[in-house]
PDB file of N, CA and C in Angstrom:
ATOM      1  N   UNK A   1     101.294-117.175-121.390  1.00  0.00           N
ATOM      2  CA  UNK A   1     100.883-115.967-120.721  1.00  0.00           C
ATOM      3  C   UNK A   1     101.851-114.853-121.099  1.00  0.00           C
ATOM      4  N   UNK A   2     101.621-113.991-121.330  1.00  0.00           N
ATOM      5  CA  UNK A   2     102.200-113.021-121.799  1.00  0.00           C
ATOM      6  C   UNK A   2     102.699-112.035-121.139  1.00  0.00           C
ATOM      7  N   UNK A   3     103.677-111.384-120.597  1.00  0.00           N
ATOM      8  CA  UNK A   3     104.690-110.219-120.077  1.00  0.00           C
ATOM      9  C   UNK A   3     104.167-109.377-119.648  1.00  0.00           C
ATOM     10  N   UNK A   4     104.015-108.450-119.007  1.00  0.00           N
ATOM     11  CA  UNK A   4     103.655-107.034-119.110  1.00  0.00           C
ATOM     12  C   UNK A   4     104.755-106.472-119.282  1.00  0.00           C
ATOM     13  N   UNK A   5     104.206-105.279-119.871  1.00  0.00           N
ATOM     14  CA  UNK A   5     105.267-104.689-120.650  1.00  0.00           C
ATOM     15  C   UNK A   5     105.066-103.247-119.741  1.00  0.00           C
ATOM     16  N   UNK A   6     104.843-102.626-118.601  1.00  0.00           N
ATOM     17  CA  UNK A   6     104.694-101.887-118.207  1.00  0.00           C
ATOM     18  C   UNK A   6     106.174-101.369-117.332  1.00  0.00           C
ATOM     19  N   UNK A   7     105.994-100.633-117.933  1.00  0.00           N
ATOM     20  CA  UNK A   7     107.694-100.163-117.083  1.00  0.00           C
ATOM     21  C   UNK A   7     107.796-100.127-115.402  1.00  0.00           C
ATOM     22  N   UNK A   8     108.910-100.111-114.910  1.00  0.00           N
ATOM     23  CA  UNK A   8     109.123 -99.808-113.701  1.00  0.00           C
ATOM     24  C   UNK A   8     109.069 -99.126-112.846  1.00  0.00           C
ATOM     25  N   UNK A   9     108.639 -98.164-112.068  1.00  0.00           N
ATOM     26  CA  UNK A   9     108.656 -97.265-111.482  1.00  0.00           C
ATOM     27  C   UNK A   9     109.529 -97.356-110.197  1.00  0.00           C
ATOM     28  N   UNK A  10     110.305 -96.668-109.646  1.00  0.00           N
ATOM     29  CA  UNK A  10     110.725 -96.317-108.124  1.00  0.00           C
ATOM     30  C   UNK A  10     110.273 -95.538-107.950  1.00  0.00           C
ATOM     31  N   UNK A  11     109.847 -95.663-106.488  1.00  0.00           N
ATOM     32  CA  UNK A  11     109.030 -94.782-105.636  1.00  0.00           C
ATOM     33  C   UNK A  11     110.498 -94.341-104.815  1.00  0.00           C
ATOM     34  N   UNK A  12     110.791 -93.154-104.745  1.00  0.00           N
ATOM     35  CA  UNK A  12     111.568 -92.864-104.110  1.00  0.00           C
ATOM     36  C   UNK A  12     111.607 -92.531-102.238  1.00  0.00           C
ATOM     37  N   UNK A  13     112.245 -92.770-101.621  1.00  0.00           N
ATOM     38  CA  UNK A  13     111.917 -92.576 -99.987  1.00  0.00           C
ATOM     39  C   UNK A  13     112.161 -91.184-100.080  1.00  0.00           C
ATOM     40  N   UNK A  14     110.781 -90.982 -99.002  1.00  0.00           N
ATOM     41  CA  UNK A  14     110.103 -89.734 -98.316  1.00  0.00           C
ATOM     42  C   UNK A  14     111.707 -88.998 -97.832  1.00  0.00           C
ATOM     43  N   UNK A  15     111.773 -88.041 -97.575  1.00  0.00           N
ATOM     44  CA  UNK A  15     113.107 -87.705 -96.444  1.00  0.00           C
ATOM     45  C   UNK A  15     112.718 -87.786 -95.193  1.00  0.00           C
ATOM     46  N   UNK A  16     113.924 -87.574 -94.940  1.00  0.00           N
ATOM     47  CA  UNK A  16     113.666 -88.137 -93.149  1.00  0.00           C
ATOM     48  C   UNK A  16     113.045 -86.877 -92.546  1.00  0.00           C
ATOM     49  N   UNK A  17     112.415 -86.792 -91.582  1.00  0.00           N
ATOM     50  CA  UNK A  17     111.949 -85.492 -90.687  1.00  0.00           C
ATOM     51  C   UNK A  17     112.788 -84.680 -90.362  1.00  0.00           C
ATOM     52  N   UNK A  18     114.111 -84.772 -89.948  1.00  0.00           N
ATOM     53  CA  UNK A  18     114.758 -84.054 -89.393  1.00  0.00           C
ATOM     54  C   UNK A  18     116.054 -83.866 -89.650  1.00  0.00           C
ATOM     55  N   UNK A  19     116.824 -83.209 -89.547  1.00  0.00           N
ATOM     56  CA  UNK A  19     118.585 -82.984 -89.904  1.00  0.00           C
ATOM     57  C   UNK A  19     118.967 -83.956 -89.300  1.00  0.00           C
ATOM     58  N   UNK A  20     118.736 -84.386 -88.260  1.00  0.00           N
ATOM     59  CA  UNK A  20     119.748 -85.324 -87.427  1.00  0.00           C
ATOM     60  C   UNK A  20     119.619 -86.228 -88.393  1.00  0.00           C
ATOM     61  N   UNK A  21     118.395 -87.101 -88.490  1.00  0.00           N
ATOM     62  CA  UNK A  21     117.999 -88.114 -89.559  1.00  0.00           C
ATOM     63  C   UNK A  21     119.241 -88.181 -90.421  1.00  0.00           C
ATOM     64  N   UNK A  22     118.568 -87.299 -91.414  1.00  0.00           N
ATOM     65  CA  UNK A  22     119.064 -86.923 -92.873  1.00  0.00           C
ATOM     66  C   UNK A  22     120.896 -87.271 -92.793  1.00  0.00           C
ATOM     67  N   UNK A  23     121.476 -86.688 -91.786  1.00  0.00           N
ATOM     68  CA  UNK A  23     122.680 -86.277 -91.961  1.00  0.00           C
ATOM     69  C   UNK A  23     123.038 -88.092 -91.290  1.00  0.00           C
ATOM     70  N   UNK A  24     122.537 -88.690 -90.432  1.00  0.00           N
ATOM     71  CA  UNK A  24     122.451 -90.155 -89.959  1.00  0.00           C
ATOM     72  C   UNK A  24     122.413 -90.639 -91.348  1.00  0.00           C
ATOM     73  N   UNK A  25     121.603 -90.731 -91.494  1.00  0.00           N
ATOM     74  CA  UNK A  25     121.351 -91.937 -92.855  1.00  0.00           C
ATOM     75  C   UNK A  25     123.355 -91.343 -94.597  1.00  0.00           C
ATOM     76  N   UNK A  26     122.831 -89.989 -94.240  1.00  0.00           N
ATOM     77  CA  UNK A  26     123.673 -89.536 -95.365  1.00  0.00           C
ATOM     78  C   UNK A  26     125.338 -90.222 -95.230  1.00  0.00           C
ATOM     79  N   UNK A  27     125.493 -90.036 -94.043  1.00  0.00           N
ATOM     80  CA  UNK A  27     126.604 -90.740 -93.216  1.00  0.00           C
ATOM     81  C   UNK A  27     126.885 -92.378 -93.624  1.00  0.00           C
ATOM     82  N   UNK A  28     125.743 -93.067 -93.439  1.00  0.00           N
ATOM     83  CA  UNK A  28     125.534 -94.239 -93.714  1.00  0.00           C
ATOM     84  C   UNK A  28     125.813 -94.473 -95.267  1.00  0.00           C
ATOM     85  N   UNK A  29     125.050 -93.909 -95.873  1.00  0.00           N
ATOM     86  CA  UNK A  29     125.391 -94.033 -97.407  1.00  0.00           C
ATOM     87  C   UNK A  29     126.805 -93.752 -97.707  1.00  0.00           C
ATOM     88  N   UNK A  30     127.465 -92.663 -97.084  1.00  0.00           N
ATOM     89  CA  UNK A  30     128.858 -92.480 -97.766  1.00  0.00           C
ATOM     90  C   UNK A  30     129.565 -93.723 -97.171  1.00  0.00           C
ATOM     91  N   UNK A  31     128.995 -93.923 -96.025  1.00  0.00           N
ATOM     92  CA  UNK A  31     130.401 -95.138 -95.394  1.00  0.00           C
ATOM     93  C   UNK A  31     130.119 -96.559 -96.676  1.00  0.00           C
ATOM     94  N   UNK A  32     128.982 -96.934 -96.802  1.00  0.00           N
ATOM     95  CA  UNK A  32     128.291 -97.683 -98.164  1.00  0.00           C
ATOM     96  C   UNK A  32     129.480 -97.319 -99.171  1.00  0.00           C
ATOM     97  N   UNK A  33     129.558 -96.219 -99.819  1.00  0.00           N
ATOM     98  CA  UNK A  33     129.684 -95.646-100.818  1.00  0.00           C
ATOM     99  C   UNK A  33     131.583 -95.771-101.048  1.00  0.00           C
ATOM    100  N   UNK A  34     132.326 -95.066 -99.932  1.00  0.00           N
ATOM    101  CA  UNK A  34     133.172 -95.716 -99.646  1.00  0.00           C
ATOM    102  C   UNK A  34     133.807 -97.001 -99.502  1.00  0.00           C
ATOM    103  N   UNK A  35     133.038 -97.934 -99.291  1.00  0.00           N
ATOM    104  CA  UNK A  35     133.485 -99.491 -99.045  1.00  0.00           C
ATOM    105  C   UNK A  35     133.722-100.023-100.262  1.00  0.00           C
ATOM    106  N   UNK A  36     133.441 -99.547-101.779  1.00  0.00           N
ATOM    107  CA  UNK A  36     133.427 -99.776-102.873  1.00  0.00           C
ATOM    108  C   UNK A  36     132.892-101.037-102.870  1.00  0.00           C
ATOM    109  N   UNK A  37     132.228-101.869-102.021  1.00  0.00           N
ATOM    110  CA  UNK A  37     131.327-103.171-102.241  1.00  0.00           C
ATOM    111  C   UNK A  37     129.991-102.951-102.856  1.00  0.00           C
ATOM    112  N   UNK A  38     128.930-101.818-103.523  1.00  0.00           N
ATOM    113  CA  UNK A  38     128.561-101.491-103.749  1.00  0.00           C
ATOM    114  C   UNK A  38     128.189-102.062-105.008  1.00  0.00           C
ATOM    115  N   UNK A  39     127.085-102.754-105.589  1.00  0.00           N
ATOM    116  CA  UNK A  39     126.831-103.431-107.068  1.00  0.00           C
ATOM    117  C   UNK A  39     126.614-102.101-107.861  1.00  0.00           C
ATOM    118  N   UNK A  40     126.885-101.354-109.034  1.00  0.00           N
ATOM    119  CA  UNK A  40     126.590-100.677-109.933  1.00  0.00           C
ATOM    120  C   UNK A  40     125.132 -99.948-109.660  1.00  0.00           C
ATOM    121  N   UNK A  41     124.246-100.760-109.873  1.00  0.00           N
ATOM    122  CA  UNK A  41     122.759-100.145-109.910  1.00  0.00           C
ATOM    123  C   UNK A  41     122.405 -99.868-108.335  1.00  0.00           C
ATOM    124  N   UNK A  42     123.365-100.202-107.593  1.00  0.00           N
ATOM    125  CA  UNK A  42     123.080 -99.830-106.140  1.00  0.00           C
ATOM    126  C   UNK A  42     123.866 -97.989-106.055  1.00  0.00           C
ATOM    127  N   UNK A  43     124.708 -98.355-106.561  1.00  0.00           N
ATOM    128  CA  UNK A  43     125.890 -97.201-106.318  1.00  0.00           C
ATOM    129  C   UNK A  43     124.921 -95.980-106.640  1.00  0.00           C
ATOM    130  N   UNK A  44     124.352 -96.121-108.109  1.00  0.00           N
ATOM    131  CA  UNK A  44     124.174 -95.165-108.604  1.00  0.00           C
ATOM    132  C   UNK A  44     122.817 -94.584-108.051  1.00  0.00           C
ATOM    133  N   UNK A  45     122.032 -95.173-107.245  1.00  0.00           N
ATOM    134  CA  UNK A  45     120.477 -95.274-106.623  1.00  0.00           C
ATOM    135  C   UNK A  45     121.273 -94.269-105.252  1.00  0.00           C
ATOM    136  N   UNK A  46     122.468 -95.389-104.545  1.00  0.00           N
ATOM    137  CA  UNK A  46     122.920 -94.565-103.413  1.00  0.00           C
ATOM    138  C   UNK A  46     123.419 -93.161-103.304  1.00  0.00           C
ATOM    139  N   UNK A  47     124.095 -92.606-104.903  1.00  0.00           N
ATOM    140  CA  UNK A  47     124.807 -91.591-105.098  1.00  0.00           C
ATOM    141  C   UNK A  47     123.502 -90.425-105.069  1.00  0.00           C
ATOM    142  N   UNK A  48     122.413 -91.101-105.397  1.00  0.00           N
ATOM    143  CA  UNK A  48     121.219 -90.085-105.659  1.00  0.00           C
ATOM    144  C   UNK A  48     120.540 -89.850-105.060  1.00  0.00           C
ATOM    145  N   UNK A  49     120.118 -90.867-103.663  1.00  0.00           N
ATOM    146  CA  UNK A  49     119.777 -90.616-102.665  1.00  0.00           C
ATOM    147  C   UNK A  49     120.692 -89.790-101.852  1.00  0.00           C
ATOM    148  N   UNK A  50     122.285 -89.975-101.399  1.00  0.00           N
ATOM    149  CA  UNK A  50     122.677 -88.914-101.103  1.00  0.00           C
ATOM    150  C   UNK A  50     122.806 -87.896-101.096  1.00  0.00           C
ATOM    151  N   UNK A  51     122.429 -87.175-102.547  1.00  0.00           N
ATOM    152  CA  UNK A  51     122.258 -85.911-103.436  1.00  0.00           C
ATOM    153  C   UNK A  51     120.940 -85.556-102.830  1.00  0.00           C
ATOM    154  N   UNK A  52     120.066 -86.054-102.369  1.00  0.00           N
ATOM    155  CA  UNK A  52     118.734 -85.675-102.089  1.00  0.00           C
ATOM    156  C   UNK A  52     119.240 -85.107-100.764  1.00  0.00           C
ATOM    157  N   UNK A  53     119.245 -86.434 -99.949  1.00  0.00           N
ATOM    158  CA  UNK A  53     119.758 -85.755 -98.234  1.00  0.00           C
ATOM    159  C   UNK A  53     120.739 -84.548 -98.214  1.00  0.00           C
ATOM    160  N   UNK A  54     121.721 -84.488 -98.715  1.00  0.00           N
ATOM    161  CA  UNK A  54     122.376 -83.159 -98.848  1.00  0.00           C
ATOM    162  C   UNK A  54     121.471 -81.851 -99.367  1.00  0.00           C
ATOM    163  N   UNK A  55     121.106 -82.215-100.264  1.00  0.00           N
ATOM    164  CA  UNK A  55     119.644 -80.998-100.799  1.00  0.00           C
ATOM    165  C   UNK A  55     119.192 -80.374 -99.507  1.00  0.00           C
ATOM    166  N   UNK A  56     118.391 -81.623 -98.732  1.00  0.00           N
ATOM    167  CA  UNK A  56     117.448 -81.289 -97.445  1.00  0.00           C
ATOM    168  C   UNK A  56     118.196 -80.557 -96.635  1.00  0.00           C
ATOM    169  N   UNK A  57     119.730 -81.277 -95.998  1.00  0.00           N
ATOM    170  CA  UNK A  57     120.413 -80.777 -94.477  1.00  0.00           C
ATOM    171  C   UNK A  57     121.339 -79.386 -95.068  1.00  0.00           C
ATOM    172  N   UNK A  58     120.962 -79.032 -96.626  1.00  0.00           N
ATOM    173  CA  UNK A  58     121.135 -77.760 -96.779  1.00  0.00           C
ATOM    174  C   UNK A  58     120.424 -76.712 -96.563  1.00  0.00           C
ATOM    175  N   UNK A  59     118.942 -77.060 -96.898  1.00  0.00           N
ATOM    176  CA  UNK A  59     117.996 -76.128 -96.854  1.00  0.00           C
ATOM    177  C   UNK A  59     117.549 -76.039 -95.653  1.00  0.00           C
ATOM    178  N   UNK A  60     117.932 -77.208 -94.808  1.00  0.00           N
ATOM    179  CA  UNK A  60     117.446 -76.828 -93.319  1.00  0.00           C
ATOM    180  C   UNK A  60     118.554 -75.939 -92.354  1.00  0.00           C
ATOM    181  N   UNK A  61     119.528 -76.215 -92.910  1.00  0.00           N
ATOM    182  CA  UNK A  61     120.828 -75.321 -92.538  1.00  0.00           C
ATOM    183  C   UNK A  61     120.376 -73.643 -92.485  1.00  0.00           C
ATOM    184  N   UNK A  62     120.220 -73.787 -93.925  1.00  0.00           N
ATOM    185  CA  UNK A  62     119.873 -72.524 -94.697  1.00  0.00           C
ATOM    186  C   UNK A  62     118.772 -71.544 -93.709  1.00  0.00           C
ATOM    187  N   UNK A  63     117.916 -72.239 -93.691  1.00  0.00           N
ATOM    188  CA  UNK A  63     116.563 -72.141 -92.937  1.00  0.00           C
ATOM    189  C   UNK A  63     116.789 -71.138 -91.364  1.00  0.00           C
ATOM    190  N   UNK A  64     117.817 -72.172 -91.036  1.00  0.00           N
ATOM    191  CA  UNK A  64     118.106 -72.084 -89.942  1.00  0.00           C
ATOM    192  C   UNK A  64     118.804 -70.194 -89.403  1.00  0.00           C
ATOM    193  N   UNK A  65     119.924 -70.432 -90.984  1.00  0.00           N
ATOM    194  CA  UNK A  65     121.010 -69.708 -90.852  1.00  0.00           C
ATOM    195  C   UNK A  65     120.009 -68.535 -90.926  1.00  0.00           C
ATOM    196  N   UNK A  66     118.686 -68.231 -91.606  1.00  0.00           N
ATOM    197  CA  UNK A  66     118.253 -67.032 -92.205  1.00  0.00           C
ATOM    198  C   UNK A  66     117.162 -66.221 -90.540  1.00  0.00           C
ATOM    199  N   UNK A  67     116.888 -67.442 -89.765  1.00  0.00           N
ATOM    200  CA  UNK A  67     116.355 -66.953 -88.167  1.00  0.00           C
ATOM    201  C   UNK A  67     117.337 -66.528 -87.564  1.00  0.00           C
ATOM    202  N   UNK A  68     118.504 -66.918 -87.622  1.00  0.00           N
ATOM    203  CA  UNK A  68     119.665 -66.306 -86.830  1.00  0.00           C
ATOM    204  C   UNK A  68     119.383 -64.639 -87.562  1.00  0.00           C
ATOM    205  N   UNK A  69     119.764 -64.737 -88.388  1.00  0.00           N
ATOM    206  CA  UNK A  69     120.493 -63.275 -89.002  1.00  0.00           C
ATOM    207  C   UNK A  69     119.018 -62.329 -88.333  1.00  0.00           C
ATOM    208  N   UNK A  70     117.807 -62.554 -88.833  1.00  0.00           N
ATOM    209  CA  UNK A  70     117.101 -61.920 -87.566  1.00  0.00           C
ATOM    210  C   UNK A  70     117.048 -62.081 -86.331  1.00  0.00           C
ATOM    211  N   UNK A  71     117.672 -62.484 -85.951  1.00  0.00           N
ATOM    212  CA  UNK A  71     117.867 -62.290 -84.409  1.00  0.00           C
ATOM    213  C   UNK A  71     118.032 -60.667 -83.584  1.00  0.00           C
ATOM    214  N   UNK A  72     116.918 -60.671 -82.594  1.00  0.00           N
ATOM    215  CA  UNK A  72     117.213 -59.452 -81.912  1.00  0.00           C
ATOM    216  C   UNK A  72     117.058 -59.635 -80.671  1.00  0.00           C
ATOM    217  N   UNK A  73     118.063 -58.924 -79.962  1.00  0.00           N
ATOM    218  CA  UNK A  73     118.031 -59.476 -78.163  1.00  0.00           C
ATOM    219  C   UNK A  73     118.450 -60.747 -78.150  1.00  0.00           C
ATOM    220  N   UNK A  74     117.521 -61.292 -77.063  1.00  0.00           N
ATOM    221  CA  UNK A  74     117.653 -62.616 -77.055  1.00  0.00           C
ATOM    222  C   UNK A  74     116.669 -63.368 -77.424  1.00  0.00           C
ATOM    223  N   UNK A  75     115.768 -62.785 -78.744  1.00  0.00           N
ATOM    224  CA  UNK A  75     114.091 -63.812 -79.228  1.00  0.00           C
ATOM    225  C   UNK A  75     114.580 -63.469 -80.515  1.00  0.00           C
ATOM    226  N   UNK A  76     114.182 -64.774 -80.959  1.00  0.00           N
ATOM    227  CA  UNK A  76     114.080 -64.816 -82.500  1.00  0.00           C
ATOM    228  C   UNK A  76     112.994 -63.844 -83.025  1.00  0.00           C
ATOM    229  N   UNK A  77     112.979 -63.403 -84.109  1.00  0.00           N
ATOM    230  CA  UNK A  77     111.799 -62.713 -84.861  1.00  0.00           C
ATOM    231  C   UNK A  77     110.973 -64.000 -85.372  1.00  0.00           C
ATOM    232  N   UNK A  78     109.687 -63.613 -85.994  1.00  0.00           N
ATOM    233  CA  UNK A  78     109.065 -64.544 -86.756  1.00  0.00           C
ATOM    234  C   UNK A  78     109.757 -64.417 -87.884  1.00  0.00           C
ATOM    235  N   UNK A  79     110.196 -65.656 -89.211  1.00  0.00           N
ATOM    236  CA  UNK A  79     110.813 -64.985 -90.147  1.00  0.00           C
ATOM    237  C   UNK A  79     109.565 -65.708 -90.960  1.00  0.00           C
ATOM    238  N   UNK A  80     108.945 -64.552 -92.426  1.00  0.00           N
ATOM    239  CA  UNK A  80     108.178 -65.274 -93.291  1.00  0.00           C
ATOM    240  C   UNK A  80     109.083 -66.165 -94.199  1.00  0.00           C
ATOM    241  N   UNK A  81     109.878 -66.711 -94.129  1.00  0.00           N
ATOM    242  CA  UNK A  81     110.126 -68.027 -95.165  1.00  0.00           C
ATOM    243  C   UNK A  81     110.125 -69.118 -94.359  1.00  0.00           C
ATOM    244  N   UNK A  82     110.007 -69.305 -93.086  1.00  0.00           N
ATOM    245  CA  UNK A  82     110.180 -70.700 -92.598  1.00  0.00           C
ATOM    246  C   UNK A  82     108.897 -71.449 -92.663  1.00  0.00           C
ATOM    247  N   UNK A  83     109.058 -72.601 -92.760  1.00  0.00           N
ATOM    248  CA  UNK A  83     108.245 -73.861 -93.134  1.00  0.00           C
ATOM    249  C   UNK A  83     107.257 -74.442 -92.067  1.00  0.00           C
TER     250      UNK A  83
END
């Protein structure tokens, strides 16, 4: 019977819903990441998933930071870039 020869794919995980999440799990990976028990092809999967979550709990930061700066009184404005 013969092999398939079809390559591998990873499906990469969705991000988490929320900052808390993101910054939970990101946490988790560095303490991972830190322990240097980590096999090679794990490390480098973990280093990139971390790079993702940081991406996200930036842009939600970001997000965040750009409703403040409109802020008037005490109500937020509507801002057109939020998600």
């Amino acid at each position: 019977m013969a092999k398939s020869t079809t390559p591998k794919t990873t499906i990469e995980p969705a991000l988490p819903e929320t900052y808390e999440l993101a910054l939970q799990e990101l946490e988790r990976l560095i303490t991972d990441l830190e322990s240097g028990q980590l096999p090679l092809d794990q490390l480098l999967s973990s280093y990139q998933r971390g790079a993702q979550l940081m991406s996200f709990c930036k842009a939600k930061l970001e997000a965040v930071e750009n409703q403040i700066k409109v802020l008037d009184g005490n109500e937020l404005k509507n801002w057109s870039g939020a998600k």
